[in-house]
Protein backbone atom coordinates (compact mmCIF):
# COMPACT_ATOMS: atom_id res chain seq x y z
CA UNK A 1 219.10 61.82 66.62
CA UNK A 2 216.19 63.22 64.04
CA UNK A 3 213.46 64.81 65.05
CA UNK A 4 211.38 62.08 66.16
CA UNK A 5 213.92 61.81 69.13
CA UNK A 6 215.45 58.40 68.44
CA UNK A 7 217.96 57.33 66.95
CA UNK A 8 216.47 55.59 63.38
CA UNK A 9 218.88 56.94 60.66
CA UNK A 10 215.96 59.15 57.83
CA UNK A 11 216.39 57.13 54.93
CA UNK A 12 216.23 60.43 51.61
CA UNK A 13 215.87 59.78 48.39
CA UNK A 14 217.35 62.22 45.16
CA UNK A 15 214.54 64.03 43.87
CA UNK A 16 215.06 62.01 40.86
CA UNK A 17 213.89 59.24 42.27
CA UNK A 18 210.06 60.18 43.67
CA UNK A 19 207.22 60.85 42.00
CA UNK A 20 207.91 64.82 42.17
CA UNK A 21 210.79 64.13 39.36
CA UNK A 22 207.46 63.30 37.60
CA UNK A 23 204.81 65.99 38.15
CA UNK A 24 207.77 68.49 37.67
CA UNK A 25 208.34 66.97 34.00
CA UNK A 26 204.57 67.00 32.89
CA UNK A 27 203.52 70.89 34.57
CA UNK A 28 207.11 72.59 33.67
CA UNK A 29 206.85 74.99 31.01
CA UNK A 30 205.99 78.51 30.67
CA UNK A 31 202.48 78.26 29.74
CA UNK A 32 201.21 74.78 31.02
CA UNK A 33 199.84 76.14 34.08
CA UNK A 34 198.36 78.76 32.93
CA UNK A 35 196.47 76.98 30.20
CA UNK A 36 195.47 74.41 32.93
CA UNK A 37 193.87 77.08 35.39
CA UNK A 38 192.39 78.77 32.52
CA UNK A 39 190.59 75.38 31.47
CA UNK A 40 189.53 75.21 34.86
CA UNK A 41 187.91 77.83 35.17
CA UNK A 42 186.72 78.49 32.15
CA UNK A 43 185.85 74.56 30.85
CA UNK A 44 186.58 74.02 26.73
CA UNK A 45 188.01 76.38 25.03
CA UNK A 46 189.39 77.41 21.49
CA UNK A 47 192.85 77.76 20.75
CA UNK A 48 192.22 81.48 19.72
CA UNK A 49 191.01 82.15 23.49
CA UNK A 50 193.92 80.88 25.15
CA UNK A 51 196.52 82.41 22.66
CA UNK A 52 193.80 85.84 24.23
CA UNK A 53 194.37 84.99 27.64
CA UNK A 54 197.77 84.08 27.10
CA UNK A 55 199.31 86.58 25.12
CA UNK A 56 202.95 86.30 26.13
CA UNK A 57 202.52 83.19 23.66
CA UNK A 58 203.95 82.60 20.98
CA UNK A 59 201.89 80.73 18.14
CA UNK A 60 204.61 77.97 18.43
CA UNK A 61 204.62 77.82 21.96
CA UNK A 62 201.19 77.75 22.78
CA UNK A 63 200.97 74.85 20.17
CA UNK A 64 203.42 72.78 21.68
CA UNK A 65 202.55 72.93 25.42
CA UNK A 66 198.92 72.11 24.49
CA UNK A 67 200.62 69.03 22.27
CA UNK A 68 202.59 68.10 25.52
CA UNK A 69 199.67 68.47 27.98
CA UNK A 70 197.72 65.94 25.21
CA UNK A 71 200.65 63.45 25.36
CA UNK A 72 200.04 63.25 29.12
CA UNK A 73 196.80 62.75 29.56
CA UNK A 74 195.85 66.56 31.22
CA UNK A 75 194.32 67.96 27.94
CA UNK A 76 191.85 66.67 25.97
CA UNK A 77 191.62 68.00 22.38
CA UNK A 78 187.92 67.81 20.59
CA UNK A 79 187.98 68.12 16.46
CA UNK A 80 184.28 69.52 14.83
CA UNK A 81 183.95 68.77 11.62
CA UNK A 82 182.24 71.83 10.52
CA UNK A 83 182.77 75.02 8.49
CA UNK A 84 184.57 76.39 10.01
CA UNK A 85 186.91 73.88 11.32
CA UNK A 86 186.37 74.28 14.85
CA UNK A 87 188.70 72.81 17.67
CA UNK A 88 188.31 73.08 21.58
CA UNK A 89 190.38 71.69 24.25
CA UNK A 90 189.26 70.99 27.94
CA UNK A 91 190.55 68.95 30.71
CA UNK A 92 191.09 65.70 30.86
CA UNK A 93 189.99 63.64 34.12
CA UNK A 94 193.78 63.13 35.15
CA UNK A 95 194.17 66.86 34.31
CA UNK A 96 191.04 68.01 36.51
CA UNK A 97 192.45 65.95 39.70
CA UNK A 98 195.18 68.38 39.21
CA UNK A 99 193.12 71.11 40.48
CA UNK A 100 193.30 70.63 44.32
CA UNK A 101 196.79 70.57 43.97
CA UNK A 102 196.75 73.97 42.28
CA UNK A 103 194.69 75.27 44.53
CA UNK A 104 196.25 74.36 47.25
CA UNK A 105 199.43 76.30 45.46
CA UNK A 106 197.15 79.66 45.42
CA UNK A 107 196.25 78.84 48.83
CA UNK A 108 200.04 78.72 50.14
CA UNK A 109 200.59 81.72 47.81
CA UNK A 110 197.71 83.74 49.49
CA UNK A 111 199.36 83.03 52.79
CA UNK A 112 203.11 83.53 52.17
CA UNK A 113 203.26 84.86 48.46
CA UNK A 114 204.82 88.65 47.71
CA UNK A 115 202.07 90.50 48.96
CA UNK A 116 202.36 88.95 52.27
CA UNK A 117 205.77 89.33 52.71
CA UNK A 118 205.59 93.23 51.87
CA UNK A 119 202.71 93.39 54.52
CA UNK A 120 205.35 91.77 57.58
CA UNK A 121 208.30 94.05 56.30
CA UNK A 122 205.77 97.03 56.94
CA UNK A 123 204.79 95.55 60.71
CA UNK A 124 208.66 95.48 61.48
């Protein structure tokens, strides 16, 4: 029996084969989410202020997630033709009806993250 009680074999399908296999692909990555929170907070930016707020970075690796997050749609990347060249990137609409979901991440992190788990060890 499952957990409804009756007898109807659950039918489960390899991660592979929902759309999680998907949203994995497109946010894995050392610095994807952080770029994405940043630009949501934050709104366009220039490359020089993310490579700030995320130092770990590398120049190459910065460059490429923000080429990958372009490819799928999250980014948006704005060219000025000015001196000096001036570039900013920003969220795309697919990539801002990402934030929920990340907030709903923090959310579940506020409530069972580290910190939390520290504070029960110390009630036992």
């Amino acid at each position: 029996m499952n957990e409804t009680g009756n007898n109807e074999k659950t039918v489960t399908r390899p991660l592979d084969q929902t759309g999680m296999k998907y949203v994995i692909s497109i946010i894995k990555g050392k610095y994807k989410i952080p770029i994405i929170c940043y630009l949501m907070l934050h709104g366009p930016t220039r490359y020089n202020e993310l490579k700030r707020q995320v130092e770990a970075a590398t120049f190459s690796s910065l460059s490429k997630a923000l080429k990958e997050l372009e490819a799928d749609g999250l980014l948006l990347r704005q060219e000025y033709y000015e001196i000096p060249p001036r570039v900013e990137y920003s969220l795309s609409d697919r990539g801002k009806a990402l934030v929920p979901i990340l907030q709903s991440l923090c959310t579940w992190s506020n409530l069972y993250g580290p910190q939390e788990r520290q504070a029960e060890k110390k009630e036992l």
